[in-house]
Protein backbone atom coordinates (compact mmCIF):
# COMPACT_ATOMS: atom_id res chain seq x y z
CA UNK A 1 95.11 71.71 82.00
CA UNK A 2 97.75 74.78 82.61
CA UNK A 3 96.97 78.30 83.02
CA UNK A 4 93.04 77.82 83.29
CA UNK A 5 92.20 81.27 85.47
CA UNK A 6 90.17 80.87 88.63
CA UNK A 7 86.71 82.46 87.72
CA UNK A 8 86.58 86.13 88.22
CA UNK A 9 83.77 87.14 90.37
CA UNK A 10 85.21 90.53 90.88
CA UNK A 11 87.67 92.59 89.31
CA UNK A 12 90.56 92.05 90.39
CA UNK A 13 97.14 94.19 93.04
CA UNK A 14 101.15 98.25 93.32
CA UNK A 15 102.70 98.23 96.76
CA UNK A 16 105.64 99.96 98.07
CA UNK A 17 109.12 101.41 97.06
CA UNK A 18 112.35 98.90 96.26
CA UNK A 19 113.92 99.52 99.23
CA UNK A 20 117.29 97.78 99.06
CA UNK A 21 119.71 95.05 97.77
CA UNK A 22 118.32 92.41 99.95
CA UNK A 23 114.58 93.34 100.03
CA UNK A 24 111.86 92.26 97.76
CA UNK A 25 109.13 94.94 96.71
CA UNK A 26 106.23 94.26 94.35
CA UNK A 27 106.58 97.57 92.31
CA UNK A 28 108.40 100.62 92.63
CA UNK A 29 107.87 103.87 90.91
CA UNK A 30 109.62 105.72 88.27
CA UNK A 31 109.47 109.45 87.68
CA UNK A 32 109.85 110.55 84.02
CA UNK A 33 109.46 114.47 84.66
CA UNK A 34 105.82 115.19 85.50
CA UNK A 35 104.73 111.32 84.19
CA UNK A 36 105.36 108.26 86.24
CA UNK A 37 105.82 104.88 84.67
CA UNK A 38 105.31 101.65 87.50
CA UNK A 39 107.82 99.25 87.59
CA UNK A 40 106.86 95.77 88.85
CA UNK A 41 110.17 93.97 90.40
CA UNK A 42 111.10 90.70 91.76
CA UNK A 43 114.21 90.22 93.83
CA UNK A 44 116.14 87.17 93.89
CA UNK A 45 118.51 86.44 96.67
CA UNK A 46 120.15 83.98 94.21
CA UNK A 47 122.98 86.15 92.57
CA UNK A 48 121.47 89.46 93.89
CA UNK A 49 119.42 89.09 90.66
CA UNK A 50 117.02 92.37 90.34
CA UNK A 51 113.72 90.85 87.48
CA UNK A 52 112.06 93.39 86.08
CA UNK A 53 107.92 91.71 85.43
CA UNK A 54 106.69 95.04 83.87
CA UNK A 55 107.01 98.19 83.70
CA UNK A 56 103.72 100.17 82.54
CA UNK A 57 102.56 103.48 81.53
CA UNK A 58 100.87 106.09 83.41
CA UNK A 59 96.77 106.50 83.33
CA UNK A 60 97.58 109.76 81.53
CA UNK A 61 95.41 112.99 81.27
CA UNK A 62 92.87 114.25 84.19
CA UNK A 63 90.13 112.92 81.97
CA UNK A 64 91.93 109.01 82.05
CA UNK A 65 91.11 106.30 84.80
CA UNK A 66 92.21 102.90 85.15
CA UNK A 67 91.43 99.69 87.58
CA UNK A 68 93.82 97.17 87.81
CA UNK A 69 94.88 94.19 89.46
CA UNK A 70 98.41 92.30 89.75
CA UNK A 71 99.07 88.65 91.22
CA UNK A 72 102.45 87.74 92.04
CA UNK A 73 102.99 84.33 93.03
CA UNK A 74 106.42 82.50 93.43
CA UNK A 75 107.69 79.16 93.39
CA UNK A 76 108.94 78.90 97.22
CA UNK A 77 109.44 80.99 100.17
CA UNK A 78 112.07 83.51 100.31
CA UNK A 79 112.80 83.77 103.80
CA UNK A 80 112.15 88.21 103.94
CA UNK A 81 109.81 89.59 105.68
CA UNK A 82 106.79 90.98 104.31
CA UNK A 83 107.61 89.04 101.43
CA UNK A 84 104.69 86.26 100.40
CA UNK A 85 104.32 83.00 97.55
CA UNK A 86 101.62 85.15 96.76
CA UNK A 87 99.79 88.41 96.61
CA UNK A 88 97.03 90.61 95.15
CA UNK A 89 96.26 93.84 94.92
CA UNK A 90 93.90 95.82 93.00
CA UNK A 91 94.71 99.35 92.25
CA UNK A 92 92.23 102.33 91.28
CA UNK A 93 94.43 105.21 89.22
CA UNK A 94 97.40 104.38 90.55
CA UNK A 95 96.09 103.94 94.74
CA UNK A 96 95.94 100.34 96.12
CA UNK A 97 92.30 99.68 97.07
CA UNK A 98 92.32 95.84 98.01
CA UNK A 99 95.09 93.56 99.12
CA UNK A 100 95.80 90.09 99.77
CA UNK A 101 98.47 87.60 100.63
CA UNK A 102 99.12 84.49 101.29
CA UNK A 103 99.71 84.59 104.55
CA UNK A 104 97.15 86.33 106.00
CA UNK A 105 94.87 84.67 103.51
CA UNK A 106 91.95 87.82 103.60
CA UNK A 107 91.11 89.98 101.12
CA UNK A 108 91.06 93.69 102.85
CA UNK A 109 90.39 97.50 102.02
CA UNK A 110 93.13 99.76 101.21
CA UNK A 111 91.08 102.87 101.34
CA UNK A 112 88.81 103.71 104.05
CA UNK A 113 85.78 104.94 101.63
CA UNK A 114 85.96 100.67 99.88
CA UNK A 115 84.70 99.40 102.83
CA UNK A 116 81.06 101.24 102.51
CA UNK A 117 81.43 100.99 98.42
CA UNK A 118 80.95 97.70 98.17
CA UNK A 119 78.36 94.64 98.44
CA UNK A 120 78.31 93.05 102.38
CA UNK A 121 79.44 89.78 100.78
CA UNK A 122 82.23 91.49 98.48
CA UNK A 123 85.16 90.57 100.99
CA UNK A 124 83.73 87.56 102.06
CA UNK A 125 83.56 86.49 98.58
CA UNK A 126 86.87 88.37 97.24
CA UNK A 127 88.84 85.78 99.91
CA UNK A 128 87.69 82.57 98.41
CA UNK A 129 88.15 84.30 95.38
CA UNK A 130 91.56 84.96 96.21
CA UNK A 131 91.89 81.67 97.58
CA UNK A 132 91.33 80.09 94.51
CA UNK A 133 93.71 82.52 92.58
CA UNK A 134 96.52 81.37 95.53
CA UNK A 135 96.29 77.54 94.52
CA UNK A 136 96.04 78.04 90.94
CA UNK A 137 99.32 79.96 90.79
CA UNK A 138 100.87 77.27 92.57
CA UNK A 139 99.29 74.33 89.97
CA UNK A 140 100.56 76.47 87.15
CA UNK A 141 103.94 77.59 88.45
CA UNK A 142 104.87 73.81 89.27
CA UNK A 143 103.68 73.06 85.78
CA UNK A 144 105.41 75.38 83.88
CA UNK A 145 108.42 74.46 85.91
CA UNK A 146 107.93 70.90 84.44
CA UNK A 147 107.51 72.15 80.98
CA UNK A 148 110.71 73.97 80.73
CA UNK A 149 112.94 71.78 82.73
CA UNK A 150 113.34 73.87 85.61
CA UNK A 151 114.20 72.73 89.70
CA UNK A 152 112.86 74.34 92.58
CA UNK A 153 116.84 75.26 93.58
CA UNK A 154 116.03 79.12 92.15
CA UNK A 155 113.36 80.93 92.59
CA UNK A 156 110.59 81.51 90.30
CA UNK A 157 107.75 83.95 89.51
CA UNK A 158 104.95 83.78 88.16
CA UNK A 159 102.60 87.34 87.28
CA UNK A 160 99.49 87.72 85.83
CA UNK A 161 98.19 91.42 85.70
CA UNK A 162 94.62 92.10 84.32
CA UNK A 163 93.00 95.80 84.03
CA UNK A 164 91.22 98.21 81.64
CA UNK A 165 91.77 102.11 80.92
CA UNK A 166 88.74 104.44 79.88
CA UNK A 167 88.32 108.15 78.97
CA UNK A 168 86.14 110.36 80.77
CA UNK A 169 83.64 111.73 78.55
CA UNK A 170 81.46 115.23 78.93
CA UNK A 171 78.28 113.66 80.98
CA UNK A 172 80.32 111.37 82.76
CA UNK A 173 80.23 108.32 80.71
CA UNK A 174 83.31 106.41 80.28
CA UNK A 175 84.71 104.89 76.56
CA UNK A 176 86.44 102.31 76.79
CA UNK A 177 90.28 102.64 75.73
CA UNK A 178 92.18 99.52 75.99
CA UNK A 179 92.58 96.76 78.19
CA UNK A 180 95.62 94.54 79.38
CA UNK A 181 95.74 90.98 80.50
CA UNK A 182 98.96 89.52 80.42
CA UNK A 183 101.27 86.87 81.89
CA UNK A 184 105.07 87.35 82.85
CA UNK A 185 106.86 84.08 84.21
CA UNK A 186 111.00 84.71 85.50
CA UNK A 187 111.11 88.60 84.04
CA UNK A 188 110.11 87.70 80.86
CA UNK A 189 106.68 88.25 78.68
CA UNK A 190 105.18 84.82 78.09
CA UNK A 191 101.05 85.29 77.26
CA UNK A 192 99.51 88.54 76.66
CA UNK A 193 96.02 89.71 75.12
CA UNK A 194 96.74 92.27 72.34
CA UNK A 195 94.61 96.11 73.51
CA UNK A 196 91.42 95.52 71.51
CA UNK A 197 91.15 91.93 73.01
CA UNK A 198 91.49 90.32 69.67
CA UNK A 199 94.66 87.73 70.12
CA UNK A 200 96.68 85.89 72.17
CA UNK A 201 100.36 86.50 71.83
CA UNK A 202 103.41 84.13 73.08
CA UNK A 203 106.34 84.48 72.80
CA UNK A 204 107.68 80.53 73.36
CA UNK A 205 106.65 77.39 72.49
CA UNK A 206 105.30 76.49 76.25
CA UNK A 207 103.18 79.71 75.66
CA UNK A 208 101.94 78.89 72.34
CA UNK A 209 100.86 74.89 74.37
CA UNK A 210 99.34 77.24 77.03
CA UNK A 211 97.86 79.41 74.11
CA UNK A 212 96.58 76.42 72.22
CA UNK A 213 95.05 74.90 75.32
CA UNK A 214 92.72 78.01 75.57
CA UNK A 215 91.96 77.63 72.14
CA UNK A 216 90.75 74.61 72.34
CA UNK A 217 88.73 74.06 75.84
CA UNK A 218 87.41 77.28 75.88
CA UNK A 219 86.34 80.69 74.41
CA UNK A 220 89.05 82.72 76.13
CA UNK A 221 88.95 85.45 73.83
CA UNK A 222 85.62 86.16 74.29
CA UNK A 223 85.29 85.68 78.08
CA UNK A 224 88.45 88.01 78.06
CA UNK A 225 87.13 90.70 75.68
CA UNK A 226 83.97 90.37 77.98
CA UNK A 227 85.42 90.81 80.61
CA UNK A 228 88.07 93.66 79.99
CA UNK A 229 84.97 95.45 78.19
CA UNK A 230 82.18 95.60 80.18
CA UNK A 231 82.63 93.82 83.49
CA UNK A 232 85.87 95.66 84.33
CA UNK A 233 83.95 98.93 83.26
CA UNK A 234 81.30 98.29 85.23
CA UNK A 235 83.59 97.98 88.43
CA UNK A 236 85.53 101.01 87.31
CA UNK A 237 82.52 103.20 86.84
CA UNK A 238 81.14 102.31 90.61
CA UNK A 239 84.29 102.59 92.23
CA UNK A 240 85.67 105.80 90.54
CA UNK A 241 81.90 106.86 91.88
CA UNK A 242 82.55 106.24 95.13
CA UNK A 243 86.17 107.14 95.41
CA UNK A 244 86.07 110.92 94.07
CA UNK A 245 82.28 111.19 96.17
CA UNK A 246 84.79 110.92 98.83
CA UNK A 247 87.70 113.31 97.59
CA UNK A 248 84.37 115.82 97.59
CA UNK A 249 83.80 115.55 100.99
CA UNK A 250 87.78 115.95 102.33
CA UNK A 251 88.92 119.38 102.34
CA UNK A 252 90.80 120.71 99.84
CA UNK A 253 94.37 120.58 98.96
CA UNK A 254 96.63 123.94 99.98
CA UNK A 255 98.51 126.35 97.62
CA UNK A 256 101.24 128.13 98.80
CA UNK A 257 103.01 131.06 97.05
CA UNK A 258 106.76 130.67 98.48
CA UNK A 259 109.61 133.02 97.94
CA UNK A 260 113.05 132.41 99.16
CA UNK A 261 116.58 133.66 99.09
CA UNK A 262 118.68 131.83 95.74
CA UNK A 263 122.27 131.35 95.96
CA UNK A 264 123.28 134.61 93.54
CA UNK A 265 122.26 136.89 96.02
CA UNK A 266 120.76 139.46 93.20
CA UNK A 267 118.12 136.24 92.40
CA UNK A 268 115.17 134.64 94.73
CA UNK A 269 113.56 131.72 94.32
CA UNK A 270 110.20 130.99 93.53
CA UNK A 271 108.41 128.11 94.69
CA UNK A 272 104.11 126.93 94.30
CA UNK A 273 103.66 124.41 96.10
CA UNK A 274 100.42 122.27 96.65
CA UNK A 275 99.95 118.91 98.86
CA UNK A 276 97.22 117.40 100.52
CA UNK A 277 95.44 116.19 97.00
CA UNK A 278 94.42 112.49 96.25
CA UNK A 279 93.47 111.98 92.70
CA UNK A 280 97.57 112.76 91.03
CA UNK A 281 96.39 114.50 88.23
CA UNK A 282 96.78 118.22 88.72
CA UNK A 283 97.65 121.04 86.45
CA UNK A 284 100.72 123.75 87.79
CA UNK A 285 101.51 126.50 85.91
CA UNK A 286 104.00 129.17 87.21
CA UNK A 287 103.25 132.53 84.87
CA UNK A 288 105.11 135.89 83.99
CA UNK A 289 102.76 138.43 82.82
CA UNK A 290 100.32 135.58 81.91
CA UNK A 291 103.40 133.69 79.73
CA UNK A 292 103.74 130.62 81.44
CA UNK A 293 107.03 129.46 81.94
CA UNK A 294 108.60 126.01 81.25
CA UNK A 295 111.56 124.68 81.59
CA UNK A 296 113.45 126.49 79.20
CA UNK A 297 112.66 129.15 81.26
CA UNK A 298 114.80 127.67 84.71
CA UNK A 299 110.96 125.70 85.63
CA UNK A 300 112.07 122.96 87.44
CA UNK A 301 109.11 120.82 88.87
CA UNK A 302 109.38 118.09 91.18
CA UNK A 303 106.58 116.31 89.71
CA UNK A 304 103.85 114.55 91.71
CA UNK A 305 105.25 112.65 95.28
CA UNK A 306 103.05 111.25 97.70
CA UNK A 307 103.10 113.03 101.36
CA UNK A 308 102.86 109.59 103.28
CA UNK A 309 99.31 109.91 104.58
CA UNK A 310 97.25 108.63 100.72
CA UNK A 311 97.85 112.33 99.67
CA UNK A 312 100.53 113.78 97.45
CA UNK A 313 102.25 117.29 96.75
CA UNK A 314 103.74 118.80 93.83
CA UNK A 315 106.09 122.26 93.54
CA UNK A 316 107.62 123.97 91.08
CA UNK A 317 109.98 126.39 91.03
CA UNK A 318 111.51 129.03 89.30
CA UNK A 319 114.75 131.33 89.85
CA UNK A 320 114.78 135.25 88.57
CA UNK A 321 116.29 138.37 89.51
CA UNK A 322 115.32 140.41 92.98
CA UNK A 323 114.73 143.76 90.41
CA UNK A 324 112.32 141.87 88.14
CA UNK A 325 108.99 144.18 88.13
CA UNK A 326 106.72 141.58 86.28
CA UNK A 327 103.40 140.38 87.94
CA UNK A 328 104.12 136.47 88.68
CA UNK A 329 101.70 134.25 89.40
CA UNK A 330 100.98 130.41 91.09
CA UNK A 331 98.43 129.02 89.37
CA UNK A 332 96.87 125.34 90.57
CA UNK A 333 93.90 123.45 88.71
CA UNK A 334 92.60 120.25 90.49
CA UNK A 335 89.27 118.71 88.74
CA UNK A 336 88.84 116.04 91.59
CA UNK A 337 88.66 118.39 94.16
CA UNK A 338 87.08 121.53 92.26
CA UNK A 339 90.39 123.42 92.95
CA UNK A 340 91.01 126.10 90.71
CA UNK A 341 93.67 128.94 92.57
CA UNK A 342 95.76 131.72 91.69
CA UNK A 343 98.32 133.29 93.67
CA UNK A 344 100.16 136.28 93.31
CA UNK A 345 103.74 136.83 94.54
CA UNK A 346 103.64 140.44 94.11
CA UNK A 347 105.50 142.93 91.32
CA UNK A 348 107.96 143.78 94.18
CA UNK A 349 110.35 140.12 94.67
CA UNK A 350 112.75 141.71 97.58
CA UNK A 351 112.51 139.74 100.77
């Protein structure tokens, strides 16, 4: 029967920027200020047609960590490079960890510290896993083409993204916030769980077959809710482990304290800057006199962009006048990496 997932072993794809009109990317990224939401895309060369799959929220606070995992399979080749019929990827707040494609048909690290995290079998089992994920994306694709009347003379896509979100708690145990495990077939939602694991939801009739399918063969609720509970959790907890016992052992990110000439010559500019972080969530304050400005003020903050090498950097900046006497101050807070700085620019701003 349709849409019976391939058993999950292991928990379960984000990948690079949108980088054109005739390139395909998996996701691309979104700043909103000092938030970014991900945007999962599909581009078909039929029409020049951009499909949005999803676009998601980010993790959130410092205290907030997520695991997920994305599959992306389509109906036929597209003929682009570094474009497959089907991927995975698993993704650890926000950082790819695992990958996988059709193609090259293994399932490899994405950070250096996964490939002493896990069990000696984990990759060798992840493939098959993978494998199996690869053919059962192409069953249910071809099937759901069937069931709505559709030709292979487009192209279609099929996405299935599974994950779970937890709160840090003082001790470091994690409680459980929601999970996600939904299905998105041509840009549109067509089967999702609801966040406490409770429901399905579709939103056609060929979802609500799907939907009644899993009713009726087997407890998919409650090997979801399981799953997106505890197993999911479990993975999270070890890798999180493992990923920030690494962040403790890479040196720590730099603060710099920047001042530069502003276009009204009686202003300077003011600019903290740090880069060289992993984990994105990092507190930046620019203060005057301990009041710490915002962007009523003239703060305007770049928000958090990645340096190229797994790291990132943020700045933020702030304009005021050459004779201004008050004490400002960069101030950078960074849990991950115990970084907790202040910098002062000096009472006297004159270059």
């Amino acid at each position: 029967p349709f849409f019976f997932p391939a058993k999950l072993s292991t928990p379960l794809p984000r990948y690079e920027f949108s980088r054109g009109p005739n390139t395909f990317a998996s996701h691309c990224t979104c700043s909103v200020k000092d938030k970014r939401w991900w945007c999962i895309w599909c581009f078909s060369p039929v029409g020049n047609k951009y499909i949005s799959l999803y676009v998601f929220p980010p993790v959130g606070l410092s205290e907030n960590h997520s695991l997920t995992y994305i599959y992306t399979g389509l109906s036929k080749p597209v003929g682009l490079p570094g474009i497959h019929e089907f991927t995975a990827m698993g993704l650890l707040d926000d950082k790819m960890i695992d990958y996988f494609d059709s193609e090259n048909q293994a399932k490899i690290p994405k950070q250096e510290w996964m490939k002493t995290c896990v069990p000696e079998n984990y990759w060798k089992e992840g493939t098959q896993s993978r494998k199996n994920k690869l053919q059962w994306f192409k069953e249910s694709i071809n099937i759901l083409m069937q069931q709505m009347g559709q030709n292979d003379s487009v192209l279609h896509v099929l996405q299935w993204m599974v994950g779970c979100e937890v709160e840090m708690q003082p001790g470091g145990k994690l409680k459980f916030l929601q999970g996600f495990w939904k299905y998105n077939y041509d840009g549109d939602d067509f089967l999702y769980l609801d966040n406490k694991g409770q429901e399905w939801g579709a939103v056609n009739y060929v979802a609500e077959l799907t939907k009644r399918k899993w009713d009726h063969y087997w407890n998919a609720k409650g090997y979801t809710k399981n799953y997106l509970e505890n197993t999911c959790i479990d993975w999270l907890s070890n890798l999180l482990n493992c990923g920030q016992q690494q962040l403790r052992n890479t040196s720590a990110p730099e603060v710099y304290a920047i001042k530069k000439e502003a276009k009204v010559k009686t202003n300077i500019t003011l600019i903290c800057l740090v880069t060289g972080f992993y984990q994105k969530d990092i507190i930046m304050r620019i203060k005057r006199n301990e009041y710490i400005l915002t962007e009523k003020d003239g703060l305007i903050s770049s928000g958090v962009v990645p340096n190229g090498d797994e790291t990132s950097q943020r700045s933020d900046h702030v304009e005021v006048l050459k004779s201004n006497l008050s004490l400002y101050t960069c101030e950078v807070i960074h849990e991950a990496s115990q970084l907790n700085v202040k910098v002062i620019w000096g009472k006297k701003l004159f270059l």
